[in-house]
ModelCIF file with pLDDT and N, C-alpha, C, O atoms, coordinates in Angstrom:
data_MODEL
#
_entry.id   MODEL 
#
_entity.id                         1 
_entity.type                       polymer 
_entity.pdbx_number_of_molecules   1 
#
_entity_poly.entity_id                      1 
_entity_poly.type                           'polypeptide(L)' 
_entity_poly.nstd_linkage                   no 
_entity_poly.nstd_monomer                   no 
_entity_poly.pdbx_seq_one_letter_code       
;(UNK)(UNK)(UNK)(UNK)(UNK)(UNK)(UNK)(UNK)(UNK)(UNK)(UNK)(UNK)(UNK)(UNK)(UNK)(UNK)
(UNK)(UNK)(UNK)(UNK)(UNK)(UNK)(UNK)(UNK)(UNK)(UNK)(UNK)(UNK)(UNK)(UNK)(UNK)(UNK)
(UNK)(UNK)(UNK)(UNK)(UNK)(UNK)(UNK)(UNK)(UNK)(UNK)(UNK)(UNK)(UNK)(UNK)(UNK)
;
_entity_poly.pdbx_seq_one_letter_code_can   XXXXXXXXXXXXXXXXXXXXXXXXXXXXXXXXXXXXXXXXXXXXXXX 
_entity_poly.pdbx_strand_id                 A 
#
loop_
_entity_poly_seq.entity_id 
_entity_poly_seq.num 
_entity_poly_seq.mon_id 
_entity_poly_seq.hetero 
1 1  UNK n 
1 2  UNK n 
1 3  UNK n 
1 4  UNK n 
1 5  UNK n 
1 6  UNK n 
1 7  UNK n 
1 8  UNK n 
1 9  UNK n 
1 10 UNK n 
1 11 UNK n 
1 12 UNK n 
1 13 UNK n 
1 14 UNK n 
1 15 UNK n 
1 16 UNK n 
1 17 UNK n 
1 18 UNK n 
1 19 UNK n 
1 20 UNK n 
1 21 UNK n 
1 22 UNK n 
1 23 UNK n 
1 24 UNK n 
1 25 UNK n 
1 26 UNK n 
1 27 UNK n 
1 28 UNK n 
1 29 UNK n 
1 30 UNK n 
1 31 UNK n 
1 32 UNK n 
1 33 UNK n 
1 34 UNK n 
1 35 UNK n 
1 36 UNK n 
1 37 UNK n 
1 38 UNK n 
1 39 UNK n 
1 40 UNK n 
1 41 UNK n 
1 42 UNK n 
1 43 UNK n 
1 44 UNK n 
1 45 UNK n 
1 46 UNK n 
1 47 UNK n 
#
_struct_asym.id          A 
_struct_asym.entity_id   1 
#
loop_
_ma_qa_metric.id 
_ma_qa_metric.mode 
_ma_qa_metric.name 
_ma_qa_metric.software_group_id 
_ma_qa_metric.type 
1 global pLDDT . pLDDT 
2 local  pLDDT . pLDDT 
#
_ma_qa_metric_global.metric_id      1 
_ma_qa_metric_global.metric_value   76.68 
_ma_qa_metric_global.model_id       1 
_ma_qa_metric_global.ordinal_id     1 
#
loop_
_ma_qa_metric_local.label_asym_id 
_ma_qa_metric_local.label_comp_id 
_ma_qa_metric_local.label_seq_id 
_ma_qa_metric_local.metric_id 
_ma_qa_metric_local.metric_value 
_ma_qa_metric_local.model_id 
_ma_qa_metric_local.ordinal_id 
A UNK 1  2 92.00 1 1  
A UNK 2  2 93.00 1 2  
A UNK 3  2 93.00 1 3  
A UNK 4  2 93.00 1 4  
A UNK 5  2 90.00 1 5  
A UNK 6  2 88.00 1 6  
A UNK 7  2 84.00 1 7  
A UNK 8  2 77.00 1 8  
A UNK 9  2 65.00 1 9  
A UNK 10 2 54.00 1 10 
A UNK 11 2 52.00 1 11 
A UNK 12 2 47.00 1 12 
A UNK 13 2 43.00 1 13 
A UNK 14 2 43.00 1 14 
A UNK 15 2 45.00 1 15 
A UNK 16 2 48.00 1 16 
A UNK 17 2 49.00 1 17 
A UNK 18 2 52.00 1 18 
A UNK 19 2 54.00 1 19 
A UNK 20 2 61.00 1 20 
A UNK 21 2 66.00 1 21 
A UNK 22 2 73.00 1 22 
A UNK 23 2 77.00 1 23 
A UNK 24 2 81.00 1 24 
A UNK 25 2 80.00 1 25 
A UNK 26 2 80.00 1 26 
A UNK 27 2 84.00 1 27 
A UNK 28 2 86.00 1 28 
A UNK 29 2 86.00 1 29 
A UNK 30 2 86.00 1 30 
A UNK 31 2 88.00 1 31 
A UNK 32 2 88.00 1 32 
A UNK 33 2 86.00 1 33 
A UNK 34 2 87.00 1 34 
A UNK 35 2 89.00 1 35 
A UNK 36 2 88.00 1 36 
A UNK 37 2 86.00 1 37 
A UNK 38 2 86.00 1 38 
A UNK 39 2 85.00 1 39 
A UNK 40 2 85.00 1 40 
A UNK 41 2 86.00 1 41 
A UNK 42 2 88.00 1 42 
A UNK 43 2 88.00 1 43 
A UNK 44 2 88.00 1 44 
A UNK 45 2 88.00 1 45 
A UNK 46 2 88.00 1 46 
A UNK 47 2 88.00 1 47 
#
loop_
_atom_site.group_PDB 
_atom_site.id 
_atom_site.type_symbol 
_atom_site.label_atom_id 
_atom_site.label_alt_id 
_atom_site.label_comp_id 
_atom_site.label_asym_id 
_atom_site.label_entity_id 
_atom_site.label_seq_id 
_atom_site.pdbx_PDB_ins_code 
_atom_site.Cartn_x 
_atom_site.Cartn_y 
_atom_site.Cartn_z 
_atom_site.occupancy 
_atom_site.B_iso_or_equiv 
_atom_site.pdbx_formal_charge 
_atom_site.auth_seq_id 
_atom_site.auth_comp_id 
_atom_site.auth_asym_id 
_atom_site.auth_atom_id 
_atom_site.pdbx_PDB_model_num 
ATOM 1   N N  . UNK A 1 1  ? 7.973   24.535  16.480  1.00 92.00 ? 1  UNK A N  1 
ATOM 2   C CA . UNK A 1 1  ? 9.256   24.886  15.875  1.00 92.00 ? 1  UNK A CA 1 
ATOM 3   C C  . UNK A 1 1  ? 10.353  23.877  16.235  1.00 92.00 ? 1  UNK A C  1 
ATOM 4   O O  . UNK A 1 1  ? 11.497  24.154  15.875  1.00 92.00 ? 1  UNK A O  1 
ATOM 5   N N  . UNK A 1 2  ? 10.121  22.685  16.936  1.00 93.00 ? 2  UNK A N  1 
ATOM 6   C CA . UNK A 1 2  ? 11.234  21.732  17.555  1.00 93.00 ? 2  UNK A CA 1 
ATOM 7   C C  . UNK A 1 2  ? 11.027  20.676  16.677  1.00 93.00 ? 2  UNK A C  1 
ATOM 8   O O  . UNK A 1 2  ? 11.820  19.737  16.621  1.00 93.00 ? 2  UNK A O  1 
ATOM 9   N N  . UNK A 1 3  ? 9.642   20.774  15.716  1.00 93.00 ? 3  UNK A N  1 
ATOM 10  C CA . UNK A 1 3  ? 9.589   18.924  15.079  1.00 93.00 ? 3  UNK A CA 1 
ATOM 11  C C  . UNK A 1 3  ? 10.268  19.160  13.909  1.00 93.00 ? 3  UNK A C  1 
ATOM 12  O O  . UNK A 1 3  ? 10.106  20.138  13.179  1.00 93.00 ? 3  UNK A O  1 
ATOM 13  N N  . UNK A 1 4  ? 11.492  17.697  13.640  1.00 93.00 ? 4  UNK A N  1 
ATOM 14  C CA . UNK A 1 4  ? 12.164  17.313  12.378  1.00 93.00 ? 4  UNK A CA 1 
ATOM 15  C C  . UNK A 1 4  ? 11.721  16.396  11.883  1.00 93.00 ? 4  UNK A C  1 
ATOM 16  O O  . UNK A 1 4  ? 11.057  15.609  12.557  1.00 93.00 ? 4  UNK A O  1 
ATOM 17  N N  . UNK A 1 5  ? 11.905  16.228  10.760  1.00 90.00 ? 5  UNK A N  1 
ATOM 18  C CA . UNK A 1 5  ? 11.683  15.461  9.739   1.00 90.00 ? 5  UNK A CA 1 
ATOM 19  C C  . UNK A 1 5  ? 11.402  14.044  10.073  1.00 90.00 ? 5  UNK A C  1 
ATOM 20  O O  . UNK A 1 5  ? 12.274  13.739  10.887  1.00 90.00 ? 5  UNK A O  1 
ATOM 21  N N  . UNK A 1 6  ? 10.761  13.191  9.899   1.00 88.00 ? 6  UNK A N  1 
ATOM 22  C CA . UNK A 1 6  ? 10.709  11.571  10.335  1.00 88.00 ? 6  UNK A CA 1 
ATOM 23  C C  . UNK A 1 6  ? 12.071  11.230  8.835   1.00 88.00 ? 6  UNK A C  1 
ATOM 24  O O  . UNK A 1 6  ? 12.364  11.768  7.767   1.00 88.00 ? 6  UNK A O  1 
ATOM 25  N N  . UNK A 1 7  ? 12.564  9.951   9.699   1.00 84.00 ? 7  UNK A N  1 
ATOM 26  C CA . UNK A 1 7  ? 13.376  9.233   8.647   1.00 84.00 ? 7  UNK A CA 1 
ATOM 27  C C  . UNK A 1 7  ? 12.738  8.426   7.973   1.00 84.00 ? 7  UNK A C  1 
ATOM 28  O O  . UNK A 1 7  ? 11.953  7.584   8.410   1.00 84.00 ? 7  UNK A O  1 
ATOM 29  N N  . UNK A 1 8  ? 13.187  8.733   6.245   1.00 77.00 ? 8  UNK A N  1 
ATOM 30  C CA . UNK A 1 8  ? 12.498  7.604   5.566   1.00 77.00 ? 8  UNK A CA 1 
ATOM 31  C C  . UNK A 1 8  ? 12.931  6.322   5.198   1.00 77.00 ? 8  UNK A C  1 
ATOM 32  O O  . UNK A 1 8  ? 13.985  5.920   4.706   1.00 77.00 ? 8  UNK A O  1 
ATOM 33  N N  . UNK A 1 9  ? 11.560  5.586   5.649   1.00 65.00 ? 9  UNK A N  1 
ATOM 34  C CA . UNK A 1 9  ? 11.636  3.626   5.886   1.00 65.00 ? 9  UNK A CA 1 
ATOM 35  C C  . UNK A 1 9  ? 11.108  3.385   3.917   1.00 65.00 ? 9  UNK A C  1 
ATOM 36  O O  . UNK A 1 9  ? 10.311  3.999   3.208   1.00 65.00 ? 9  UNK A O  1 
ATOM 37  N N  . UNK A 1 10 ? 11.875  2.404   3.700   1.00 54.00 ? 10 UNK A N  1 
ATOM 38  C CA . UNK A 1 10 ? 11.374  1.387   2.458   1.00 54.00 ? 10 UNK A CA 1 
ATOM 39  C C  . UNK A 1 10 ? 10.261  0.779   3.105   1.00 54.00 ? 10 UNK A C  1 
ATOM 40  O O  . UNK A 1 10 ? 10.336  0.630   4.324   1.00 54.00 ? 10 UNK A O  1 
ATOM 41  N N  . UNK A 1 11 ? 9.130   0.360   2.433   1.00 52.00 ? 11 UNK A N  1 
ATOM 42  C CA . UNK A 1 11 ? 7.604   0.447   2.888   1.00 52.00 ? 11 UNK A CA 1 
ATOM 43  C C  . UNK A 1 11 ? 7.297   -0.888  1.872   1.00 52.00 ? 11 UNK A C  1 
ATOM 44  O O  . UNK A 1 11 ? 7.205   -0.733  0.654   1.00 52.00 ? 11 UNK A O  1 
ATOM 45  N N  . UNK A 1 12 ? 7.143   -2.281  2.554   1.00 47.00 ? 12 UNK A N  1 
ATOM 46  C CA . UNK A 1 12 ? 6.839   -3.485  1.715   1.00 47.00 ? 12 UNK A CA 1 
ATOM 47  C C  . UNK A 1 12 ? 5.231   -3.761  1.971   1.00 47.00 ? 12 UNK A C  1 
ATOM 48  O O  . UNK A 1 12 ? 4.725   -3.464  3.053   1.00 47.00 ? 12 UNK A O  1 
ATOM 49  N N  . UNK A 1 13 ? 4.528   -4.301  0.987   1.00 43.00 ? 13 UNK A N  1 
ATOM 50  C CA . UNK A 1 13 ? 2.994   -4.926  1.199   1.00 43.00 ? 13 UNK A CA 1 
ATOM 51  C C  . UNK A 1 13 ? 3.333   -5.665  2.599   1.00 43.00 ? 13 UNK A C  1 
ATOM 52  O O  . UNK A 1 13 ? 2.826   -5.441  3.698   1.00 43.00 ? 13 UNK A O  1 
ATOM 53  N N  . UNK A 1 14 ? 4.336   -6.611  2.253   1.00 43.00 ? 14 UNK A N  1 
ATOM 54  C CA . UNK A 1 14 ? 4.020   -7.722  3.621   1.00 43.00 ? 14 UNK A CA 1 
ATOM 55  C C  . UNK A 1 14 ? 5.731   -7.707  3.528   1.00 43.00 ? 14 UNK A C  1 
ATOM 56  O O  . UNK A 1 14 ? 6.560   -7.503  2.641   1.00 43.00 ? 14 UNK A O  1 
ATOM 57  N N  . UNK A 1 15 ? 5.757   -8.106  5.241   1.00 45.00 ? 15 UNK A N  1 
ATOM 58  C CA . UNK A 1 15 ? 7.442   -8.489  5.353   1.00 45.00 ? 15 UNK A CA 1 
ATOM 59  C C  . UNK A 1 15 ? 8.253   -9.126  5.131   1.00 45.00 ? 15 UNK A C  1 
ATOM 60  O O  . UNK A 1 15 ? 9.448   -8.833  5.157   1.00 45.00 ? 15 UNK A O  1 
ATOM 61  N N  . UNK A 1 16 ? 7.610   -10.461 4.779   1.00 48.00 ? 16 UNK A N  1 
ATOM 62  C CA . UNK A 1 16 ? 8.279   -11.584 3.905   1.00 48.00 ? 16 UNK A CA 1 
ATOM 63  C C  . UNK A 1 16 ? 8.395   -11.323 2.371   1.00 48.00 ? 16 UNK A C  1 
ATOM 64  O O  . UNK A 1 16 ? 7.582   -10.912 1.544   1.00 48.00 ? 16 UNK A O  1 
ATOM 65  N N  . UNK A 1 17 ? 10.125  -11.833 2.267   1.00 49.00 ? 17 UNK A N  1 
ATOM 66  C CA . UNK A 1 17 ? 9.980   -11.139 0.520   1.00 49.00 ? 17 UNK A CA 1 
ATOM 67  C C  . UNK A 1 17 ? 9.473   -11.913 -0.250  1.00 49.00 ? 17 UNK A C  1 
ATOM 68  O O  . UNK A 1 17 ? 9.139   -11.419 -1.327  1.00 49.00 ? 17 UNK A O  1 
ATOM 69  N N  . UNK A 1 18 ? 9.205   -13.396 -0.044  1.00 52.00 ? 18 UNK A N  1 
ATOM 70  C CA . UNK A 1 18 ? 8.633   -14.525 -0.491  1.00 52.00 ? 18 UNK A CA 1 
ATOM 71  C C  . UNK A 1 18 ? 6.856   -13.902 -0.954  1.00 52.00 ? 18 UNK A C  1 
ATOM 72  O O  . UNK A 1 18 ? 6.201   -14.092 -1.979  1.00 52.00 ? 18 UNK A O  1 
ATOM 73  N N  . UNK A 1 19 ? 6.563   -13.193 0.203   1.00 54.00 ? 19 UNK A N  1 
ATOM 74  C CA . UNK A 1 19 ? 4.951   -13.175 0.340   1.00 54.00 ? 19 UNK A CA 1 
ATOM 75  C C  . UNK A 1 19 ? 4.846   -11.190 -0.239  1.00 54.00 ? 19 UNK A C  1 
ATOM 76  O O  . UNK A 1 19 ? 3.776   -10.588 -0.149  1.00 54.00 ? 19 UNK A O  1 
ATOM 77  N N  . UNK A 1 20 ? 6.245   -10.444 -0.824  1.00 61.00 ? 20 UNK A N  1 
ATOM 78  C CA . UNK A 1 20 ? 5.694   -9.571  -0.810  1.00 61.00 ? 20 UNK A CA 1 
ATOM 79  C C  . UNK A 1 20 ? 4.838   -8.893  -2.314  1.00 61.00 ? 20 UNK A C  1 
ATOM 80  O O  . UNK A 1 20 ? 4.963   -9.497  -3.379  1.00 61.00 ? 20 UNK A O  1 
ATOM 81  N N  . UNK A 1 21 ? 4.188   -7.903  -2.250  1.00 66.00 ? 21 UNK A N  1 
ATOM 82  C CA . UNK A 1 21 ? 3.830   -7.776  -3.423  1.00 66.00 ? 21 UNK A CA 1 
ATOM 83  C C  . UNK A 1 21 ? 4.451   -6.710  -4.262  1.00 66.00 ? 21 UNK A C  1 
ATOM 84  O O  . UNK A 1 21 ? 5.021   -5.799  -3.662  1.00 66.00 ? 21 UNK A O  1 
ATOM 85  N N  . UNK A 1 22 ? 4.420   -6.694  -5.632  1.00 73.00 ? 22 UNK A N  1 
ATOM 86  C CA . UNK A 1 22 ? 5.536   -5.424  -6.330  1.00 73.00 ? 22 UNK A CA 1 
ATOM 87  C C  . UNK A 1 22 ? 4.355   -4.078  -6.672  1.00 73.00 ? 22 UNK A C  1 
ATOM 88  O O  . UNK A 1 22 ? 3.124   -4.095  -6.677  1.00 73.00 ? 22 UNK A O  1 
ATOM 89  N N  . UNK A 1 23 ? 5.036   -3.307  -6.857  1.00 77.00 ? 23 UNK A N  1 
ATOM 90  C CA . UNK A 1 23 ? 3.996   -2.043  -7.133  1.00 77.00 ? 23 UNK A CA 1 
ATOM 91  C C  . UNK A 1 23 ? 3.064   -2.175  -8.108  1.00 77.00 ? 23 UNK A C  1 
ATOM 92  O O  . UNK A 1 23 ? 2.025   -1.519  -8.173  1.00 77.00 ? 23 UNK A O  1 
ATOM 93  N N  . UNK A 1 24 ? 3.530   -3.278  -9.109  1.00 81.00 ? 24 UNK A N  1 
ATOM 94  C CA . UNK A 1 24 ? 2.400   -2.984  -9.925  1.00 81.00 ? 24 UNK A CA 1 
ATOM 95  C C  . UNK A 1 24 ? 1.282   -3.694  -9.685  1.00 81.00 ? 24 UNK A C  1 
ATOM 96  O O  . UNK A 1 24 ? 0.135   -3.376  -9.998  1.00 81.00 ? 24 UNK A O  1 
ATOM 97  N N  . UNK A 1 25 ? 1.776   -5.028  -8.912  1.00 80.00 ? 25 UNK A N  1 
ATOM 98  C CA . UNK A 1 25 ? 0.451   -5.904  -8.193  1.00 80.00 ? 25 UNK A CA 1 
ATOM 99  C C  . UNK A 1 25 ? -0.110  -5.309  -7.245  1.00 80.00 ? 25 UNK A C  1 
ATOM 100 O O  . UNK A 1 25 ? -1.139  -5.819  -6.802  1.00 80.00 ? 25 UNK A O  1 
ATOM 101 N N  . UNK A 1 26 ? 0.380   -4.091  -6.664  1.00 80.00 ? 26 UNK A N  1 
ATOM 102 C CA . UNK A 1 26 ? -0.190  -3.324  -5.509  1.00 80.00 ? 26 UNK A CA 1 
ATOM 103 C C  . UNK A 1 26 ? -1.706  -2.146  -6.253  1.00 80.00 ? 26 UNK A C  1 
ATOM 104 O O  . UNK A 1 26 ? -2.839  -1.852  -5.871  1.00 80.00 ? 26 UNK A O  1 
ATOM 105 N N  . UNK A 1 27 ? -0.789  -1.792  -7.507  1.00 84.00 ? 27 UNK A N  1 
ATOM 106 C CA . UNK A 1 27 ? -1.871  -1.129  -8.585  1.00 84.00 ? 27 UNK A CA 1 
ATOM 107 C C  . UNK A 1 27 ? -2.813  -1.587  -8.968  1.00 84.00 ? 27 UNK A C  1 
ATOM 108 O O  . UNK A 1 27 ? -3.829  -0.949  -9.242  1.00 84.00 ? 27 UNK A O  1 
ATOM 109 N N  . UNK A 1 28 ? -2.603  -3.394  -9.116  1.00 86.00 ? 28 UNK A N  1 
ATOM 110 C CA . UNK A 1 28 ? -3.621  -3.963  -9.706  1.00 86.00 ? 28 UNK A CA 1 
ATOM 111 C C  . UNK A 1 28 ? -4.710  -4.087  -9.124  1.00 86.00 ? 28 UNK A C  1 
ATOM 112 O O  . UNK A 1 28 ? -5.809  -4.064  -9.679  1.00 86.00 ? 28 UNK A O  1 
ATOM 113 N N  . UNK A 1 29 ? -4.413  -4.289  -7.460  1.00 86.00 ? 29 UNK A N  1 
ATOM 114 C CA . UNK A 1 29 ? -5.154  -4.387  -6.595  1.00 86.00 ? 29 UNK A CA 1 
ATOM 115 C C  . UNK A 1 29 ? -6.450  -3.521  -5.793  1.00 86.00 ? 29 UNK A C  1 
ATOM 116 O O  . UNK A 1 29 ? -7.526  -3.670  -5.214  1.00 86.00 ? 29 UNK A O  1 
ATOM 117 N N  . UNK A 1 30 ? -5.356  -2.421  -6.288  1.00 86.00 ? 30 UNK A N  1 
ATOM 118 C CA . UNK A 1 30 ? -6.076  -1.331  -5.837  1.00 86.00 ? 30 UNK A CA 1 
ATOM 119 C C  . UNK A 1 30 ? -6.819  -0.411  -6.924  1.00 86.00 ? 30 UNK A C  1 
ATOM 120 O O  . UNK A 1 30 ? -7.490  0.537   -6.517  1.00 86.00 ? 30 UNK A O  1 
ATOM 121 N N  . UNK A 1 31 ? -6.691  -0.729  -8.596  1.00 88.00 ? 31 UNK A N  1 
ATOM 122 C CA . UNK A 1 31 ? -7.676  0.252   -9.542  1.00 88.00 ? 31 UNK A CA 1 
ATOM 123 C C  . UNK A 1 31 ? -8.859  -1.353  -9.337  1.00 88.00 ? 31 UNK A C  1 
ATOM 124 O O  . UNK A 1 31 ? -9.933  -1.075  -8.805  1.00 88.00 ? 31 UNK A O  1 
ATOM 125 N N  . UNK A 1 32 ? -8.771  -2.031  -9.511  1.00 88.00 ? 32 UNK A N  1 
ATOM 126 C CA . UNK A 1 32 ? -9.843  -3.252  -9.013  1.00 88.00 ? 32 UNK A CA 1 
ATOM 127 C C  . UNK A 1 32 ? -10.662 -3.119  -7.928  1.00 88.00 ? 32 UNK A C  1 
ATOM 128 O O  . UNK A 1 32 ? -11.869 -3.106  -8.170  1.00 88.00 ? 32 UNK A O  1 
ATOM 129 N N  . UNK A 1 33 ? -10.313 -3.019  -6.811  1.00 86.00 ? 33 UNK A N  1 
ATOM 130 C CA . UNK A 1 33 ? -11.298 -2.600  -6.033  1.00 86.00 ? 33 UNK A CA 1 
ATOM 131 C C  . UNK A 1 33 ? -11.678 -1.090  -6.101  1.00 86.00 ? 33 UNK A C  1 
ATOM 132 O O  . UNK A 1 33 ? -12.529 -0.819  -5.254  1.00 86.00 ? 33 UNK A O  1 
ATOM 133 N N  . UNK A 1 34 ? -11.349 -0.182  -6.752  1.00 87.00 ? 34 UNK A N  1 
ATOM 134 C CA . UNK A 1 34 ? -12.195 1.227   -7.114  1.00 87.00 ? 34 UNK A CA 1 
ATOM 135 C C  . UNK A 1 34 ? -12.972 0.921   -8.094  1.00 87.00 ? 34 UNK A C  1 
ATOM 136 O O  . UNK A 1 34 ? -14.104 1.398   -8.174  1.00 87.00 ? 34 UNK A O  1 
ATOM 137 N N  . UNK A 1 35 ? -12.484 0.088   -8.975  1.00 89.00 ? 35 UNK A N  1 
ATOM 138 C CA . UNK A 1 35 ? -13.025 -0.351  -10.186 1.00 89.00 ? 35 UNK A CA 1 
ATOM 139 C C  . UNK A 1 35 ? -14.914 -0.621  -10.277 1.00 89.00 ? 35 UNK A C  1 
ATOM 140 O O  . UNK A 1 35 ? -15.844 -0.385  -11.049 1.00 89.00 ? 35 UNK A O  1 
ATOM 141 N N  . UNK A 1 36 ? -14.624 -1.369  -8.703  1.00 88.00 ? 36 UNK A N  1 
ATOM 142 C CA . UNK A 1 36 ? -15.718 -2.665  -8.842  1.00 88.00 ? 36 UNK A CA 1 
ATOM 143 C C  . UNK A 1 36 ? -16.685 -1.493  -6.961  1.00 88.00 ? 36 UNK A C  1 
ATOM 144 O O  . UNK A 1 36 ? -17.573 -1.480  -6.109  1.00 88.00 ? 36 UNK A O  1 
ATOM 145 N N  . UNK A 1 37 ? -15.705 -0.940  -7.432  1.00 86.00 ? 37 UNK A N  1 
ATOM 146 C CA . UNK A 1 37 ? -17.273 -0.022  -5.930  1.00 86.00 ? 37 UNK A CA 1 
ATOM 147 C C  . UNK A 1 37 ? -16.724 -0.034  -4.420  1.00 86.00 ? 37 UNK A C  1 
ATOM 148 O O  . UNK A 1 37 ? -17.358 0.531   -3.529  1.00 86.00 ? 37 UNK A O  1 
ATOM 149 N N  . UNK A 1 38 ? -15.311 -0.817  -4.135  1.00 86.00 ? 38 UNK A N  1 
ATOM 150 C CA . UNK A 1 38 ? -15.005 -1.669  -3.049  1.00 86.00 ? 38 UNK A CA 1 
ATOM 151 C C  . UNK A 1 38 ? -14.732 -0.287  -2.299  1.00 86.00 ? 38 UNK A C  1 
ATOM 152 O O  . UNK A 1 38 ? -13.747 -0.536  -1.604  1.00 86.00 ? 38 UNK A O  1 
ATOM 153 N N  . UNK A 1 39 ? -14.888 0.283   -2.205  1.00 85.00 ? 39 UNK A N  1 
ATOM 154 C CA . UNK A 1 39 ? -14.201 1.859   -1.037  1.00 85.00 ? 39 UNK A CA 1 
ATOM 155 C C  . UNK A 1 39 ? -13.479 1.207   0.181   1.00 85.00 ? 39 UNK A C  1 
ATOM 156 O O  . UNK A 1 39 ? -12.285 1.273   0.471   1.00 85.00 ? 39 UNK A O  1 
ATOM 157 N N  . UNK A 1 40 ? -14.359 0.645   0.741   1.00 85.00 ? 40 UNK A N  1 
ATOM 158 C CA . UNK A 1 40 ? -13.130 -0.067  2.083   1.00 85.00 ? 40 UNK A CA 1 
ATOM 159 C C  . UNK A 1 40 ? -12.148 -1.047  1.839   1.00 85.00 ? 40 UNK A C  1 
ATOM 160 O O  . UNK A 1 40 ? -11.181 -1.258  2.572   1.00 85.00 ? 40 UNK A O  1 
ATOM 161 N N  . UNK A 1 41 ? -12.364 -1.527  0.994   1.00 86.00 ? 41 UNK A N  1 
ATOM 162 C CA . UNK A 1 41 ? -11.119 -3.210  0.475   1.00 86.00 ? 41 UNK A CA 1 
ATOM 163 C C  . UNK A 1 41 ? -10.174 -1.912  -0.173  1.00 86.00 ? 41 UNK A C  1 
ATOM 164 O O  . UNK A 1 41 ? -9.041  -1.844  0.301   1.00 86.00 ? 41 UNK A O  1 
ATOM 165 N N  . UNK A 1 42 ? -10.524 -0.915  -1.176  1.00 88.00 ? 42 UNK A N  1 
ATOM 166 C CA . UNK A 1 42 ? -9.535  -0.043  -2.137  1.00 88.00 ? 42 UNK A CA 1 
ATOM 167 C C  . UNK A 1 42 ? -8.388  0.818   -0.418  1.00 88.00 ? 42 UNK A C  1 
ATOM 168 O O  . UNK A 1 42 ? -7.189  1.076   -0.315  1.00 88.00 ? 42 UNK A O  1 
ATOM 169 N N  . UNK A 1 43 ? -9.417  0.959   0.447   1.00 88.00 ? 43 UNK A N  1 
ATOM 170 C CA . UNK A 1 43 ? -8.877  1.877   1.742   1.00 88.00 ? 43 UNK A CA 1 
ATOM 171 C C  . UNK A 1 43 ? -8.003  0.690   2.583   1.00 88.00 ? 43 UNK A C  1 
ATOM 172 O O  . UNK A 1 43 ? -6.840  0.809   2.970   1.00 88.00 ? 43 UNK A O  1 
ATOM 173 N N  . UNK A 1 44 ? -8.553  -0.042  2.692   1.00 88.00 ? 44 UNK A N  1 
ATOM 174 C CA . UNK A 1 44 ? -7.370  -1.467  3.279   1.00 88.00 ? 44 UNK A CA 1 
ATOM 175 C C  . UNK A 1 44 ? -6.164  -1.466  2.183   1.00 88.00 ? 44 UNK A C  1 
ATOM 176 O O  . UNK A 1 44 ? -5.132  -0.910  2.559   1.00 88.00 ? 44 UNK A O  1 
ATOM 177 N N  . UNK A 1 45 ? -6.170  -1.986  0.955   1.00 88.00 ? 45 UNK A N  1 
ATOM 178 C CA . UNK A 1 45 ? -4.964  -2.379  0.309   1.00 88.00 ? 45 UNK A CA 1 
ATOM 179 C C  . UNK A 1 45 ? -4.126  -0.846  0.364   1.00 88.00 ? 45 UNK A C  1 
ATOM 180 O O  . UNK A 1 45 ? -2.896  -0.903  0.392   1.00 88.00 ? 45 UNK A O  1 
ATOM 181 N N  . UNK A 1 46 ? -4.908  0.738   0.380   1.00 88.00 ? 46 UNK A N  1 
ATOM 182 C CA . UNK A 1 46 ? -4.047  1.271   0.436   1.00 88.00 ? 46 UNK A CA 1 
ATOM 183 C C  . UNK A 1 46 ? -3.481  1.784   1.986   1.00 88.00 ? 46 UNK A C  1 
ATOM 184 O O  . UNK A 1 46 ? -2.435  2.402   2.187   1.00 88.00 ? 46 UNK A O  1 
ATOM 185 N N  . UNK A 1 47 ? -4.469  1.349   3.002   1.00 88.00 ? 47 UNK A N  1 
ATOM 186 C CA . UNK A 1 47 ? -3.976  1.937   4.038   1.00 88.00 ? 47 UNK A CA 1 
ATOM 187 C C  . UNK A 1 47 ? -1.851  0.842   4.473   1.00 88.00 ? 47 UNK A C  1 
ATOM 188 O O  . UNK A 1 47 ? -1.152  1.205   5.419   1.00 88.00 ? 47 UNK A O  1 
#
């Protein structure tokens, strides 16, 4: 009954904005490796 809420963080692929990726390249990435069988590469790009 004492735990609050965590504050919510903006959440980038990578920390450099140079190197980061946009949601839809994050989509692309990730129906591609479900696509193609990848279960752990699909569990990396989304972890």
């Amino acid at each position: 009954h004492c735990r609050v809420r965590y504050l919510r963080v903006q959440r980038k692929l990578f920390r450099d904005d140079n190197r980061a990726l946009s949601r839809w390249e994050y989509q692309k990435l990730l129906r591609a490796a479900r696509a193609r069988g990848w279960r752990r590469i699909a569990l990396v790009v989304e972890t």
